[in-house]
C-alpha atoms as a PDB file:
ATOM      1  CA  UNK A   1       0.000   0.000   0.000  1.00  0.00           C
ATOM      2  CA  UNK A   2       1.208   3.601  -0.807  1.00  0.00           C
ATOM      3  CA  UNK A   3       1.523   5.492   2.168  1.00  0.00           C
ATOM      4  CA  UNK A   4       2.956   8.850   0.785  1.00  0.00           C
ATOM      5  CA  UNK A   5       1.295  11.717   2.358  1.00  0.00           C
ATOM      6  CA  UNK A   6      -0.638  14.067   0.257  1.00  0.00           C
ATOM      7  CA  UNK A   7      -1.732  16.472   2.704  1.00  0.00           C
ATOM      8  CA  UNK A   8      -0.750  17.267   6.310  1.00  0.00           C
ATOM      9  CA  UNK A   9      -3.107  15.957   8.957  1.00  0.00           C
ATOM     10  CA  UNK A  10      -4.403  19.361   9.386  1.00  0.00           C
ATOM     11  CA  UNK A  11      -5.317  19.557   5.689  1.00  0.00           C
ATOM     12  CA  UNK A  12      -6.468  16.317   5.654  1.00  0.00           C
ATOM     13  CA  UNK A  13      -8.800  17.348   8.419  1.00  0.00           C
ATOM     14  CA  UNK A  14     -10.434  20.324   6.975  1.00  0.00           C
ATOM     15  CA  UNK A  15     -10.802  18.758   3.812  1.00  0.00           C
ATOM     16  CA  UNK A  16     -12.974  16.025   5.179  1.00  0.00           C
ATOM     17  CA  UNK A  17     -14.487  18.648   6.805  1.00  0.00           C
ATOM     18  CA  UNK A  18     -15.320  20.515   3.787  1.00  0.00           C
ATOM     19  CA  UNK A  19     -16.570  17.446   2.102  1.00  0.00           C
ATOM     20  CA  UNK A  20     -19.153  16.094   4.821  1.00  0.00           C
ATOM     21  CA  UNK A  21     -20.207  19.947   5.291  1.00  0.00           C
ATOM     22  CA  UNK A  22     -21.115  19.785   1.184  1.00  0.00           C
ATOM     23  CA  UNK A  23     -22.989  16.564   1.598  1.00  0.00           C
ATOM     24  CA  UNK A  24     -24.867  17.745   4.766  1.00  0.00           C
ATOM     25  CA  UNK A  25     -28.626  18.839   4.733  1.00  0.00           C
ATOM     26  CA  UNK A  26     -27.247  22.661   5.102  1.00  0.00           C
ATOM     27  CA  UNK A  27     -23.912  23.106   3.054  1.00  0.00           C
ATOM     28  CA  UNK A  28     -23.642  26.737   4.170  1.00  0.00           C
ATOM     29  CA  UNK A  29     -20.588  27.588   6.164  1.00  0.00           C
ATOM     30  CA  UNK A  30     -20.522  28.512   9.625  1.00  0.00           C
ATOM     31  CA  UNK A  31     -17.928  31.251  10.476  1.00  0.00           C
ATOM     32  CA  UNK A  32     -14.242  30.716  11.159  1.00  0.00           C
ATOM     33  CA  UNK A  33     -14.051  31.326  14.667  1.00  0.00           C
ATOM     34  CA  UNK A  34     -17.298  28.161  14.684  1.00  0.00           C
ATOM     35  CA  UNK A  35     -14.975  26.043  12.740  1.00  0.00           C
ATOM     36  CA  UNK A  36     -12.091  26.754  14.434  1.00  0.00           C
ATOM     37  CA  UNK A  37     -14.215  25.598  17.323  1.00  0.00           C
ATOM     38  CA  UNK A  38     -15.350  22.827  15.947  1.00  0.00           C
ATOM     39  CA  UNK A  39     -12.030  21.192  14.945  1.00  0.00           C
ATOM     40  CA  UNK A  40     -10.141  22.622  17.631  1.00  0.00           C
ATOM     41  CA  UNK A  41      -7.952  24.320  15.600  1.00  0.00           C
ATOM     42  CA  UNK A  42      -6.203  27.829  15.800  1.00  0.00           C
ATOM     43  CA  UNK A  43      -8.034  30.105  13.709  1.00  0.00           C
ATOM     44  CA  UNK A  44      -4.259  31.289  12.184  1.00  0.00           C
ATOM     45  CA  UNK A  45      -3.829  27.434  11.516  1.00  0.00           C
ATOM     46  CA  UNK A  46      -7.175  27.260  10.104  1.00  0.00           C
ATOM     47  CA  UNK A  47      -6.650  30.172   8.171  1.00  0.00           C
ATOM     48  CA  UNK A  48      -3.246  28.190   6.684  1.00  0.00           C
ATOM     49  CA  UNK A  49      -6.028  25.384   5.476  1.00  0.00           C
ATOM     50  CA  UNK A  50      -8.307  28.146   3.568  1.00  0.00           C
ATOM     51  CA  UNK A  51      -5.776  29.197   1.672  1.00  0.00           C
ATOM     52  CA  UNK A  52      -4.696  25.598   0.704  1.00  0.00           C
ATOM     53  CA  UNK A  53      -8.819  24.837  -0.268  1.00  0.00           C
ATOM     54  CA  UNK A  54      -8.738  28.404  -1.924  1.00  0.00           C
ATOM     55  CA  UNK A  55      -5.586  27.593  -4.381  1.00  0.00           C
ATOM     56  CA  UNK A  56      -7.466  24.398  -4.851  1.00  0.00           C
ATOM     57  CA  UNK A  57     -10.663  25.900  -6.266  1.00  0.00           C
ATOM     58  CA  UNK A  58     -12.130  24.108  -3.261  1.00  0.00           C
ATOM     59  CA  UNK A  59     -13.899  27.107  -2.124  1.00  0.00           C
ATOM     60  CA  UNK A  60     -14.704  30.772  -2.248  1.00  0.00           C
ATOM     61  CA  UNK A  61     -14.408  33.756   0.940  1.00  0.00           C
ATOM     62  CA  UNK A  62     -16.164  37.286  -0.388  1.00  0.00           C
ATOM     63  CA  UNK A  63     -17.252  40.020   2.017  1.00  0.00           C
ATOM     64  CA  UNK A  64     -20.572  39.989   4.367  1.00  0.00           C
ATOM     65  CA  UNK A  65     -20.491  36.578   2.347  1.00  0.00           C
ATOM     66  CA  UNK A  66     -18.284  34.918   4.590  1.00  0.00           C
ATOM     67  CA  UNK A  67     -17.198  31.352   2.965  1.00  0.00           C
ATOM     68  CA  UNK A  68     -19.372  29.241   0.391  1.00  0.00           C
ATOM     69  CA  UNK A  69     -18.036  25.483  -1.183  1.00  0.00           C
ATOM     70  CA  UNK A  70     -17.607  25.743  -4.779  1.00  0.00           C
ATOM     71  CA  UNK A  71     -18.519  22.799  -7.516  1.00  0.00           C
ATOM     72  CA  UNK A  72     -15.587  20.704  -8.018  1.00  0.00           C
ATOM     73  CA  UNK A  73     -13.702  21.824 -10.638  1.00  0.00           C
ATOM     74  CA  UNK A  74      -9.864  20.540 -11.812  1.00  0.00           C
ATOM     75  CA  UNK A  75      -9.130  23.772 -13.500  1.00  0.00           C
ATOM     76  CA  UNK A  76      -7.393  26.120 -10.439  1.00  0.00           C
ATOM     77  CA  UNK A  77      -5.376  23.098  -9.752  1.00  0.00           C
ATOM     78  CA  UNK A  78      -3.962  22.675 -13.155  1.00  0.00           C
ATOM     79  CA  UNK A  79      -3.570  26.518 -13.761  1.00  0.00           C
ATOM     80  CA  UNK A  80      -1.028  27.067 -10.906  1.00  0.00           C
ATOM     81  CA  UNK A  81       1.201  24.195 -11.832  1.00  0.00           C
ATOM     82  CA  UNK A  82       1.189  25.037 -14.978  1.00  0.00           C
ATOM     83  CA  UNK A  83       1.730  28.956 -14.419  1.00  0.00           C
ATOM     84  CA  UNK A  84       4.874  27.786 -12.440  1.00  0.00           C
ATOM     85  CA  UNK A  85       5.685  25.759 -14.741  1.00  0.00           C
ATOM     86  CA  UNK A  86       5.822  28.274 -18.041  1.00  0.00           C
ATOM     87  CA  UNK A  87       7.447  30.972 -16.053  1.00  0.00           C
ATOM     88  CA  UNK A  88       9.673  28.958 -15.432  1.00  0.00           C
ATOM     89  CA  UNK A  89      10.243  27.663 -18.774  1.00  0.00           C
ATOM     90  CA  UNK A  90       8.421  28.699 -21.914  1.00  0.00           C
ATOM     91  CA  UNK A  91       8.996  25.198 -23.622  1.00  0.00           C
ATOM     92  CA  UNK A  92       6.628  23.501 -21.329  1.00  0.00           C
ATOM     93  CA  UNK A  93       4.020  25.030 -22.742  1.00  0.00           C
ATOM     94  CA  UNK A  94       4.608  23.198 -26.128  1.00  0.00           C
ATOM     95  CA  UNK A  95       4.474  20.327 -24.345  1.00  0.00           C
ATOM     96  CA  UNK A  96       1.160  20.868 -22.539  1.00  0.00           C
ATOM     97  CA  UNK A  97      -0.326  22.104 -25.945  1.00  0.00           C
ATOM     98  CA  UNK A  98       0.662  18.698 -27.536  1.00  0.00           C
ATOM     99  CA  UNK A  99      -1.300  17.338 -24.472  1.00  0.00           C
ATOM    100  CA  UNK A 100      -3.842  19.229 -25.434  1.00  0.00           C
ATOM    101  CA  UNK A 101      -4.215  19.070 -29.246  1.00  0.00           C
ATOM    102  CA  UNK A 102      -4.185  15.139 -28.671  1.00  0.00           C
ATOM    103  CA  UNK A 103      -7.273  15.338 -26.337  1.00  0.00           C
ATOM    104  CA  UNK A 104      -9.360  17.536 -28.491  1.00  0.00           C
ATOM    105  CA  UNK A 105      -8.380  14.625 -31.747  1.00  0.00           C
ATOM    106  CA  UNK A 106      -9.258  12.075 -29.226  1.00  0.00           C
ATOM    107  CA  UNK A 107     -12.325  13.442 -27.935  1.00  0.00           C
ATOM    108  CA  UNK A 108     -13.714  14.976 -30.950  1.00  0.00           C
ATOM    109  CA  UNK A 109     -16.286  13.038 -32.564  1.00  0.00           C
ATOM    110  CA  UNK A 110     -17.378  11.805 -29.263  1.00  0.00           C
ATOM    111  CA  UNK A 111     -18.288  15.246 -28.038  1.00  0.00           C
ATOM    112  CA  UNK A 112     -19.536  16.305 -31.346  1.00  0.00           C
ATOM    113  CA  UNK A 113     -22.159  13.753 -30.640  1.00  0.00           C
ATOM    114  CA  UNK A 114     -23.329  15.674 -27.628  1.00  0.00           C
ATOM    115  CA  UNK A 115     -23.564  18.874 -29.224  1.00  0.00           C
ATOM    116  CA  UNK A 116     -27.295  20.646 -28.401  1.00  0.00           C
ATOM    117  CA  UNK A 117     -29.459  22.907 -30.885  1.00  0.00           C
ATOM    118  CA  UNK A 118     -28.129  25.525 -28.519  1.00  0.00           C
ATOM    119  CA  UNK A 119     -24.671  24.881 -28.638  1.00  0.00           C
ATOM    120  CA  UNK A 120     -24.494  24.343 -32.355  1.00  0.00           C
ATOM    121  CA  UNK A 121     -26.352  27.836 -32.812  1.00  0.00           C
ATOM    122  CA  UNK A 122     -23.342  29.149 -30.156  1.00  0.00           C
ATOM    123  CA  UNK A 123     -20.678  27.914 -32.221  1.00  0.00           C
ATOM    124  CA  UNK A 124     -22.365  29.836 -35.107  1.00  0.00           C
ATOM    125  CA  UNK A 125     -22.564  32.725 -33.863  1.00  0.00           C
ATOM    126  CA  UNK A 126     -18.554  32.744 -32.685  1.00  0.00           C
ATOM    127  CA  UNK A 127     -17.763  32.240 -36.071  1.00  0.00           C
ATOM    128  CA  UNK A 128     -19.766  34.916 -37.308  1.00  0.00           C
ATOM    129  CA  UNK A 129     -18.529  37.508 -34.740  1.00  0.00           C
ATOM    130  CA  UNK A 130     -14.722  36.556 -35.123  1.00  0.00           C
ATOM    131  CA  UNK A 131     -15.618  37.081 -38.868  1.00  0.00           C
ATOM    132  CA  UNK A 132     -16.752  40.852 -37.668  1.00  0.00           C
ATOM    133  CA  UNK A 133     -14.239  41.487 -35.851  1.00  0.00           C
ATOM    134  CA  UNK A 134     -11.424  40.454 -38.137  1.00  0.00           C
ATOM    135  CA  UNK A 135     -13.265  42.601 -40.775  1.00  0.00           C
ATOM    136  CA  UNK A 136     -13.838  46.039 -38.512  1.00  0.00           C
ATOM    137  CA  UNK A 137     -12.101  48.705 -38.562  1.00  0.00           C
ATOM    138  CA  UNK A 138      -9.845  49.060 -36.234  1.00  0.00           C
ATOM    139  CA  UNK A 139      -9.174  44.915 -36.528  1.00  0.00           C
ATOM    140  CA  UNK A 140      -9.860  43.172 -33.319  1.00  0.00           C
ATOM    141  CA  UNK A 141      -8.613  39.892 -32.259  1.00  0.00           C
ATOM    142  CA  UNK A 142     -11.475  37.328 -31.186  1.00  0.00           C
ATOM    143  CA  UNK A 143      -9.569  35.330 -28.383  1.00  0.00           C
ATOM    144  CA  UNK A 144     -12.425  35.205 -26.033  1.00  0.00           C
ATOM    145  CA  UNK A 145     -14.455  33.921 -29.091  1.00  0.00           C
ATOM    146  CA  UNK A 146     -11.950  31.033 -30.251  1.00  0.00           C
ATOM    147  CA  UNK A 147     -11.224  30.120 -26.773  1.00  0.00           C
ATOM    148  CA  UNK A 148     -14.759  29.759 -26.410  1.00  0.00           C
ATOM    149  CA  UNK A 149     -15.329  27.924 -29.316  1.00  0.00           C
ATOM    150  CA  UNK A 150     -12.718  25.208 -28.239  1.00  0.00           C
ATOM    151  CA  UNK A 151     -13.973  24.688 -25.048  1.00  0.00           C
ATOM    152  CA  UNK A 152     -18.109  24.617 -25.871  1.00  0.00           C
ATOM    153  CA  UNK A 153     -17.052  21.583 -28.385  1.00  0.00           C
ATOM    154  CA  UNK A 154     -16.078  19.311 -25.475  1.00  0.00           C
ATOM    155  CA  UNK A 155     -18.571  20.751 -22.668  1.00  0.00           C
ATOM    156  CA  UNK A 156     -21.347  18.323 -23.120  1.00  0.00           C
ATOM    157  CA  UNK A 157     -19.130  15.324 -22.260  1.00  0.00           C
ATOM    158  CA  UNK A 158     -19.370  16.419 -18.873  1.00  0.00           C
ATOM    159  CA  UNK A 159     -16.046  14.859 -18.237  1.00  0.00           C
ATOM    160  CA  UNK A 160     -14.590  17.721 -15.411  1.00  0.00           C
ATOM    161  CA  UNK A 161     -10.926  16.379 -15.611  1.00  0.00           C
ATOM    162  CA  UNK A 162     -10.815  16.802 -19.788  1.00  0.00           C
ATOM    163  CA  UNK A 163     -12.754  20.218 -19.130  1.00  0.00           C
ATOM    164  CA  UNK A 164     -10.240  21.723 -16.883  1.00  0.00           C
ATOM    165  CA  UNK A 165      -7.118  20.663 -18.646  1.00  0.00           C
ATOM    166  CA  UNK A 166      -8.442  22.208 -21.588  1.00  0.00           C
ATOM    167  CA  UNK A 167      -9.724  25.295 -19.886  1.00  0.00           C
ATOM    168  CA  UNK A 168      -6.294  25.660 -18.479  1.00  0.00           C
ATOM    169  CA  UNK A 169      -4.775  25.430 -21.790  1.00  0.00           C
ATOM    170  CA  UNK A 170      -6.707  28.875 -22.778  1.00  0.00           C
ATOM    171  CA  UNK A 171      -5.974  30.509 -19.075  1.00  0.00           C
ATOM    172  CA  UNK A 172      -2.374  30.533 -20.213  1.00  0.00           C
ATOM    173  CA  UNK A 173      -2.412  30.739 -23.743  1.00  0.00           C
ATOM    174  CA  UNK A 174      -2.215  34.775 -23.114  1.00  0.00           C
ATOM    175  CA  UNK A 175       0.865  34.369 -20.678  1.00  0.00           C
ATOM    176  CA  UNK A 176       3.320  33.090 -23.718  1.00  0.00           C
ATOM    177  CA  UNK A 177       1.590  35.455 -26.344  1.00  0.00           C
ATOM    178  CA  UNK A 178      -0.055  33.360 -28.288  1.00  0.00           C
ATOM    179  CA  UNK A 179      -3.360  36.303 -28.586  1.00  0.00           C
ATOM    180  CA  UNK A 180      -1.021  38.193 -30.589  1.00  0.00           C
ATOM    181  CA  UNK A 181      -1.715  40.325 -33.769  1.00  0.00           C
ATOM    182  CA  UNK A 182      -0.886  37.817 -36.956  1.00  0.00           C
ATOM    183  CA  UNK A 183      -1.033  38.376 -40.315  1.00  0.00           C
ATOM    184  CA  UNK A 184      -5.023  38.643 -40.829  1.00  0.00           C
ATOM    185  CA  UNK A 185      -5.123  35.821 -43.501  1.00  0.00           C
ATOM    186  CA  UNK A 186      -4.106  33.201 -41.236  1.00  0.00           C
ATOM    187  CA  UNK A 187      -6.869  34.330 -38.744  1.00  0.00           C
ATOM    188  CA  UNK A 188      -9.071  34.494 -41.316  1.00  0.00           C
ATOM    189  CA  UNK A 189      -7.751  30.991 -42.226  1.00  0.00           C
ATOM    190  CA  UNK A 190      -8.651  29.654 -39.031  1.00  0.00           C
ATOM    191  CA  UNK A 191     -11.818  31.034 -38.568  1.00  0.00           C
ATOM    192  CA  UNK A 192     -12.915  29.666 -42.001  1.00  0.00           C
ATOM    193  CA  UNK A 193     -11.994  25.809 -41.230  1.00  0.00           C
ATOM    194  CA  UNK A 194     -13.975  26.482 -37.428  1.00  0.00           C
ATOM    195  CA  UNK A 195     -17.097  27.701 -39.749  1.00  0.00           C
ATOM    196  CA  UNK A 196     -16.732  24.820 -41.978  1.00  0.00           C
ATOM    197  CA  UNK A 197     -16.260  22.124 -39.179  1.00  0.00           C
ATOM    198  CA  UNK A 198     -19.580  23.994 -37.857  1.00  0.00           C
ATOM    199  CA  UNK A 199     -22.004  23.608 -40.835  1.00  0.00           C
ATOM    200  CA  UNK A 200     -20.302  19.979 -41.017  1.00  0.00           C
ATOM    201  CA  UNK A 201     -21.845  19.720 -37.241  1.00  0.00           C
ATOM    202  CA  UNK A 202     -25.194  20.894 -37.837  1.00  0.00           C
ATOM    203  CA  UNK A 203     -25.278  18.152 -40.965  1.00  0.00           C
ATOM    204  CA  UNK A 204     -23.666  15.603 -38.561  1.00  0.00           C
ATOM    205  CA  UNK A 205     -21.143  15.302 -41.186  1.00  0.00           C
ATOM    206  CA  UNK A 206     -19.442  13.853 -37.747  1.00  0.00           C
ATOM    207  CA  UNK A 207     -15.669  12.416 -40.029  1.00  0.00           C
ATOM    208  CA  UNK A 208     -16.175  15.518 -42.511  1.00  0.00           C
ATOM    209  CA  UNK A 209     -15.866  17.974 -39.471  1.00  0.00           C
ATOM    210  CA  UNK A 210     -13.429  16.079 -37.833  1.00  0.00           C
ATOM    211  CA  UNK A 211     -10.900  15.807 -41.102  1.00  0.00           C
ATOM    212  CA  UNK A 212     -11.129  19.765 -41.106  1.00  0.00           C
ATOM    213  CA  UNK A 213     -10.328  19.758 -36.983  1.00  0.00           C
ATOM    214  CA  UNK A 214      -7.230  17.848 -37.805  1.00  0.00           C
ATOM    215  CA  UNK A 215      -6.562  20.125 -41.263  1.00  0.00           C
ATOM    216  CA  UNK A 216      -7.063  23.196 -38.941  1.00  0.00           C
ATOM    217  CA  UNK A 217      -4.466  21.829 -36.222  1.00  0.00           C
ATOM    218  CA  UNK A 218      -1.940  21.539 -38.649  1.00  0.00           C
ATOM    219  CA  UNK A 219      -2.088  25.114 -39.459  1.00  0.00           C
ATOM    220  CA  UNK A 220      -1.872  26.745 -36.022  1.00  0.00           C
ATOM    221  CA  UNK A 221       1.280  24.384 -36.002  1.00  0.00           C
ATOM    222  CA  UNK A 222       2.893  25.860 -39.094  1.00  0.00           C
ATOM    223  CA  UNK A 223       1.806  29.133 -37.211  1.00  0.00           C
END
């Protein structure tokens, strides 16, 4: 059995604390000096196990709102490391796109499946406003749109892990200056194989629009 410690006994306790308060009748969280009371902890030391459970995504602390238990969610974990990780050296962020362009080939046609009325109409209309703002006047970039665009594709898999390494793909995608001005016919490239692979959607043209994902990688890798 593997015995290596993952978090310190006092971590380990507020966790579990954390996780039976989310399951109970009333998630709502009492105050910190009531918790502190209730685990016989410090309130400094207890403070030390927020912080953890904030960097972790595991919860939330706003003003006259006191503290509130967020959804799980694998993205803030992911983010940090990788943060560190890039500032420390650029190149790993090659390496974590190749982790990343791999999962969207694998998962592809599986999540087109899944893909809603809705969220077919969504995709649409990113395509048609990265079109507008390519064309105005001044020329705008449409990051939020193609990050957007990447991540609604996968969304109704409902797989959280695949979610927030891809979401954390796009939270750092800024930090090595990839949302930089190019020359406008390769955005205008780009955006032209995501409206094809769309229309193939809607037709559930399912290999058709996933040839074009793979044609469309290969140009953001000549990039």
């Amino acid at each position: 059995m593997n015995n290596r410690t993952i978090f310190s006994d006092k971590q380990e306790e507020f966790i579990d604390f954390l996780i039976k308060k989310s399951k109970s009748p009333d998630p709502s969280m009492p105050s910190i000096d009531a918790i502190s009371k209730d685990l016989g902890m410090s309130t400094a030391c207890l403070r030390e196990q927020m912080e953890l459970a904030r960097n972790l995504g595991l919860i939330k602390t706003q003003p006259r709102k006191g503290i509130e238990i967020q959804p799980y969610s694998f993205t803030p974990a992911v983010i940090k490391s990788l943060y560190y990780a890039i500032k420390t050296n650029q190149t790993y962020f090659e390496q974590y796109s190749d982790v990343r362009n791999h999962l969207e080939r694998s998962f592809f046609i599986e999540a087109a499946r899944t893909l809603t009325p809705d969220r077919l109409q969504e995709l649409s209309n990113l395509t048609r406003t990265a079109h507008e703002k390519l064309q105005g006047s001044p020329i705008q970039l449409p990051h939020a749109e193609h990050r957007r665009y990447h991540v609604l594709i996968y969304q109704g898999l409902n797989n959280v892990f695949l979610n927030g390494l891809l979401e954390s793909y796009w939270d750092t995608y800024e930090l090595v200056g990839l949302d930089v001005y190019m020359d406008l016919a390769y955005h205008e490239s780009v955006w032209k194989y995501h409206e094809n692979i769309v229309e193939n959607l809607k037709q559930a043209n399912f290999e058709a629009a996933y040839q074009l994902q793979l044609d469309h990688m290969e140009l953001i890798y000549q990039r």
